[in-house]
Protein backbone atom coordinates (compact mmCIF):
# COMPACT_ATOMS: atom_id res chain seq x y z
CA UNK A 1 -9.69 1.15 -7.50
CA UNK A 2 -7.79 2.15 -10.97
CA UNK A 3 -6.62 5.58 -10.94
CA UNK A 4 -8.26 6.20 -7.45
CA UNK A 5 -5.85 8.20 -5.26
CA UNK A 6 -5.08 9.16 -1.19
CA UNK A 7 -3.58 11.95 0.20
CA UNK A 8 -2.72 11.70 3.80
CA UNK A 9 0.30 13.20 5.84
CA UNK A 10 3.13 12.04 8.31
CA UNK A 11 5.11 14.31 10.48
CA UNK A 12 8.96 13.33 10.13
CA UNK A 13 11.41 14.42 12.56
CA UNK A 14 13.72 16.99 11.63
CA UNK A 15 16.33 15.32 11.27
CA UNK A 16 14.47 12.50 9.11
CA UNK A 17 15.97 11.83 5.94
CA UNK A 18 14.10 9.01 4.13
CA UNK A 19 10.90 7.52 4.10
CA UNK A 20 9.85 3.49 3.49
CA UNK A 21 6.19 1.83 3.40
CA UNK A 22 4.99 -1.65 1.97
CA UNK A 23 1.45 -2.52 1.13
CA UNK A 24 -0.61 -5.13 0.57
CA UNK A 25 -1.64 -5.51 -3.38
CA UNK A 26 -5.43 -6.79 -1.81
CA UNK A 27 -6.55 -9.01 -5.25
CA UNK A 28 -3.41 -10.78 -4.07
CA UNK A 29 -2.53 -13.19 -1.47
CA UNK A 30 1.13 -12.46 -0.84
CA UNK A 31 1.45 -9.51 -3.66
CA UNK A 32 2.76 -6.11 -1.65
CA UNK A 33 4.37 -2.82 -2.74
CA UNK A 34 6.30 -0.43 -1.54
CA UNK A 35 9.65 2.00 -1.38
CA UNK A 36 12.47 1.48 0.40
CA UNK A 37 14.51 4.82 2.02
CA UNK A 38 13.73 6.81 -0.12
CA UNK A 39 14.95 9.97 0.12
CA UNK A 40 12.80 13.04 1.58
CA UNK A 41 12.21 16.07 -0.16
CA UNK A 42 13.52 19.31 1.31
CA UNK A 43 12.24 22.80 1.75
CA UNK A 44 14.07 23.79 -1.23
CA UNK A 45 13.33 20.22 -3.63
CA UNK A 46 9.44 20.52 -2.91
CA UNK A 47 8.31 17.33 -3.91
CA UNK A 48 9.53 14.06 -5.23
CA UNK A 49 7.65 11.38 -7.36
CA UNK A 50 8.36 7.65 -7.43
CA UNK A 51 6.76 4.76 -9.09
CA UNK A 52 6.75 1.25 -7.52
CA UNK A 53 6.84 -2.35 -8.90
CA UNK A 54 4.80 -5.34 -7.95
CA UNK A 55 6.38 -8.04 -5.71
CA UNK A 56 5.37 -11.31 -4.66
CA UNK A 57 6.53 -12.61 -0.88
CA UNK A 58 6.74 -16.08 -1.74
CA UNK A 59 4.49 -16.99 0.75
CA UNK A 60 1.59 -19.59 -1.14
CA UNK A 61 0.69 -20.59 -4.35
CA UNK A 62 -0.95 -17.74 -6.24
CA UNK A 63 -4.50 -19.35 -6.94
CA UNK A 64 -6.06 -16.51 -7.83
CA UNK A 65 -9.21 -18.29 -5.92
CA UNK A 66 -11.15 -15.68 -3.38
CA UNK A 67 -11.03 -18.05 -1.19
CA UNK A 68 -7.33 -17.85 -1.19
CA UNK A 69 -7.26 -13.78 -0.80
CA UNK A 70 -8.23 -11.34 1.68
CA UNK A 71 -11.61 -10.31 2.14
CA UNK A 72 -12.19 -6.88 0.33
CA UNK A 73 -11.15 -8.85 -2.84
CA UNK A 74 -14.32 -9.39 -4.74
CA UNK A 75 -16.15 -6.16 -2.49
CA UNK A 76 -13.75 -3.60 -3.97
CA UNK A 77 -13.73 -5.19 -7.86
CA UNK A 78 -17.80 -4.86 -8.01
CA UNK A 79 -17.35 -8.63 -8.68
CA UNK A 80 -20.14 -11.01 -6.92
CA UNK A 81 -18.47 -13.94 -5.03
CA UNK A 82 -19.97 -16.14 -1.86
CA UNK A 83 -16.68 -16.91 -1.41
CA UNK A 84 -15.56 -14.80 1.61
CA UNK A 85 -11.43 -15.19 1.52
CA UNK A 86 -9.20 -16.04 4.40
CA UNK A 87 -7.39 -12.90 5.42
CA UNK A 88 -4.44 -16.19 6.41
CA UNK A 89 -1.82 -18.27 5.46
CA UNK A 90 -3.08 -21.76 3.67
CA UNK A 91 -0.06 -24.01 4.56
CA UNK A 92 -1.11 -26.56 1.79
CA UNK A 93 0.06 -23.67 -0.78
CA UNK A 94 3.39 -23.04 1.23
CA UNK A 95 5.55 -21.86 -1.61
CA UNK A 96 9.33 -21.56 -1.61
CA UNK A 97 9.74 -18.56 0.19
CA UNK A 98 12.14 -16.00 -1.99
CA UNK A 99 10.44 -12.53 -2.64
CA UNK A 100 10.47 -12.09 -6.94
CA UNK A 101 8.47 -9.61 -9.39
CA UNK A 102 4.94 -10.43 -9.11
CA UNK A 103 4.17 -12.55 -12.01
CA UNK A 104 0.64 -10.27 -12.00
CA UNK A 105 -2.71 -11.65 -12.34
CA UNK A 106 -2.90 -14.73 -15.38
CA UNK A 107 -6.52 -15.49 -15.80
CA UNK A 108 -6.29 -18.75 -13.47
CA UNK A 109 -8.87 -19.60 -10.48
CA UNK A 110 -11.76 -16.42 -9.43
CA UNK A 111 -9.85 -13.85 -10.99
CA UNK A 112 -10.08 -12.31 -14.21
CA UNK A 113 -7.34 -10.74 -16.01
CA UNK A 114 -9.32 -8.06 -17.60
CA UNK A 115 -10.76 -7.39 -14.22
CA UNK A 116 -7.86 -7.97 -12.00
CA UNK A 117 -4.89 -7.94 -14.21
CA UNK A 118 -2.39 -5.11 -14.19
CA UNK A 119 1.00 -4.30 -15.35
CA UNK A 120 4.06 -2.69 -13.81
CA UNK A 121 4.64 0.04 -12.24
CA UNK A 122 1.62 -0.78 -9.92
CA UNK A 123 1.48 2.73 -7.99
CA UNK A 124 2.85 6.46 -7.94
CA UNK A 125 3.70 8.02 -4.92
CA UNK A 126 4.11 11.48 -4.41
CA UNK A 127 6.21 13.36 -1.45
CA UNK A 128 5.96 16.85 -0.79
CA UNK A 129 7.70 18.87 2.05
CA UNK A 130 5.61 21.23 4.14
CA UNK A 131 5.50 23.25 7.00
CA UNK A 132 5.09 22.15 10.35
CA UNK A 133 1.03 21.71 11.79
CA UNK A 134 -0.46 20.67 14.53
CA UNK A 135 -1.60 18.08 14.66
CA UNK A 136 -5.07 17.19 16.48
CA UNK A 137 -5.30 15.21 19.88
CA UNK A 138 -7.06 12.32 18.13
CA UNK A 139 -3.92 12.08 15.53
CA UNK A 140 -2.13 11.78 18.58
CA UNK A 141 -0.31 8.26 19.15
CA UNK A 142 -1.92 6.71 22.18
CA UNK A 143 1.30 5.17 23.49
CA UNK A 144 0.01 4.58 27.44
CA UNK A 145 2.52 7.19 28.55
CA UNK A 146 4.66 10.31 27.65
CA UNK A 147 4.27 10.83 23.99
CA UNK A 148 7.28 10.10 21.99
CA UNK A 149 6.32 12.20 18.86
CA UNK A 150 6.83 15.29 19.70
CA UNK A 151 5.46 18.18 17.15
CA UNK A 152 8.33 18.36 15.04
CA UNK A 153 8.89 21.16 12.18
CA UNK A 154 8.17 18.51 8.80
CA UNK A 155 6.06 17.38 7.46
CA UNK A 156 5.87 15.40 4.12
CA UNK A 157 2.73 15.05 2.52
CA UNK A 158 2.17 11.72 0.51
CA UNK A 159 0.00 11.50 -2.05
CA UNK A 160 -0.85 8.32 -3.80
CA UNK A 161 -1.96 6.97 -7.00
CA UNK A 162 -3.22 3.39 -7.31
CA UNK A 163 -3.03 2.40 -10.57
CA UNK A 164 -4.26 -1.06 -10.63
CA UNK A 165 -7.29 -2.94 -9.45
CA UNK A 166 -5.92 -3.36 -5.49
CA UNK A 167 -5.94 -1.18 -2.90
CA UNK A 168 -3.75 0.65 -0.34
CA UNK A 169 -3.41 -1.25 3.01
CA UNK A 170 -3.07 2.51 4.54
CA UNK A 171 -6.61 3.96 4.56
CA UNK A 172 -6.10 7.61 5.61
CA UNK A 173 -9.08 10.47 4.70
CA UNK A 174 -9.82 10.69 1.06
CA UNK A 175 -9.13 13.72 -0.81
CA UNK A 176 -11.69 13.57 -3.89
């Protein structure tokens, strides 16, 4: 929700240098943000901050119908809807396909722009280097064999802010 944040870590090798996510804007059916390589804080820089835009993949029509969107839609906005979304693809509103700025939430179909609506930048993200820790055997990958993620001496602890009415596709612990 608005303002809501998560705080979760990921152990980066030691010789990583950046760092790159994308996530689904949920009140949204192709609407994602993200960062791309950005570059990891050090021992020595602490912590970096970054704000990210909204983007639309181009994908369908934006209705703004729930039954157009994902699931959590109506759930996570406290708005009542028997409408229970898709969570797919509806190839009758195949759109053209080119990734642009997310023209945001107008008003049109289920949603409501004083409800839904948001501007740019859409979330703050927050990197901070720490020390190495261990991590738990239920953190663990399960990979079916030899573990290829070592313990390794970084680890950069993200913390987000969500700053419009969506929510991170990542749903690590909470920290509130």
């Amino acid at each position: 929700m608005p303002g809501q944040s998560v705080t979760f870590e990921i152990h980066a090798g030691e010789n990583a240098q950046s760092f790159s996510f994308v996530s689904m804007l949920i009140c949204t059916n192709d609407g994602f943000t993200g960062l791309d390589s950005v570059r990891l804080p050090s021992e020595m820089d602490g912590s970096a901050t970054f704000t990210t835009m909204s983007y639309d993949a181009g994908t369908e029509i934006n209705t703004e119908n729930f039954a157009d969107l994902v699931p959590p839609c109506p759930a996570l906005t406290g708005v009542e809807s028997m409408a229970e979304g898709s969570g797919m693809s509806n190839p009758d509103l195949h759109e053209m396909g080119v990734v642009m700025m997310h023209p945001g939430i107008e008003g049109d179909g289920d949603l409501d722009a004083m409800t839904h609506g948001w501007t740019d930048p859409v979330a703050q993200v927050t990197i901070e280097y720490a020390e190495s820790m261990m991590m738990e055997p239920e953190m663990m990958p399960k990979t079916g064999g030899a573990n290829p993620f070592p313990l390794l001496p970084a680890v950069a602890l993200i913390a987000g802010t969500l700053l419009l009415g969506g929510a991170y596709a990542l749903r690590p612990r909470r920290t509130h």
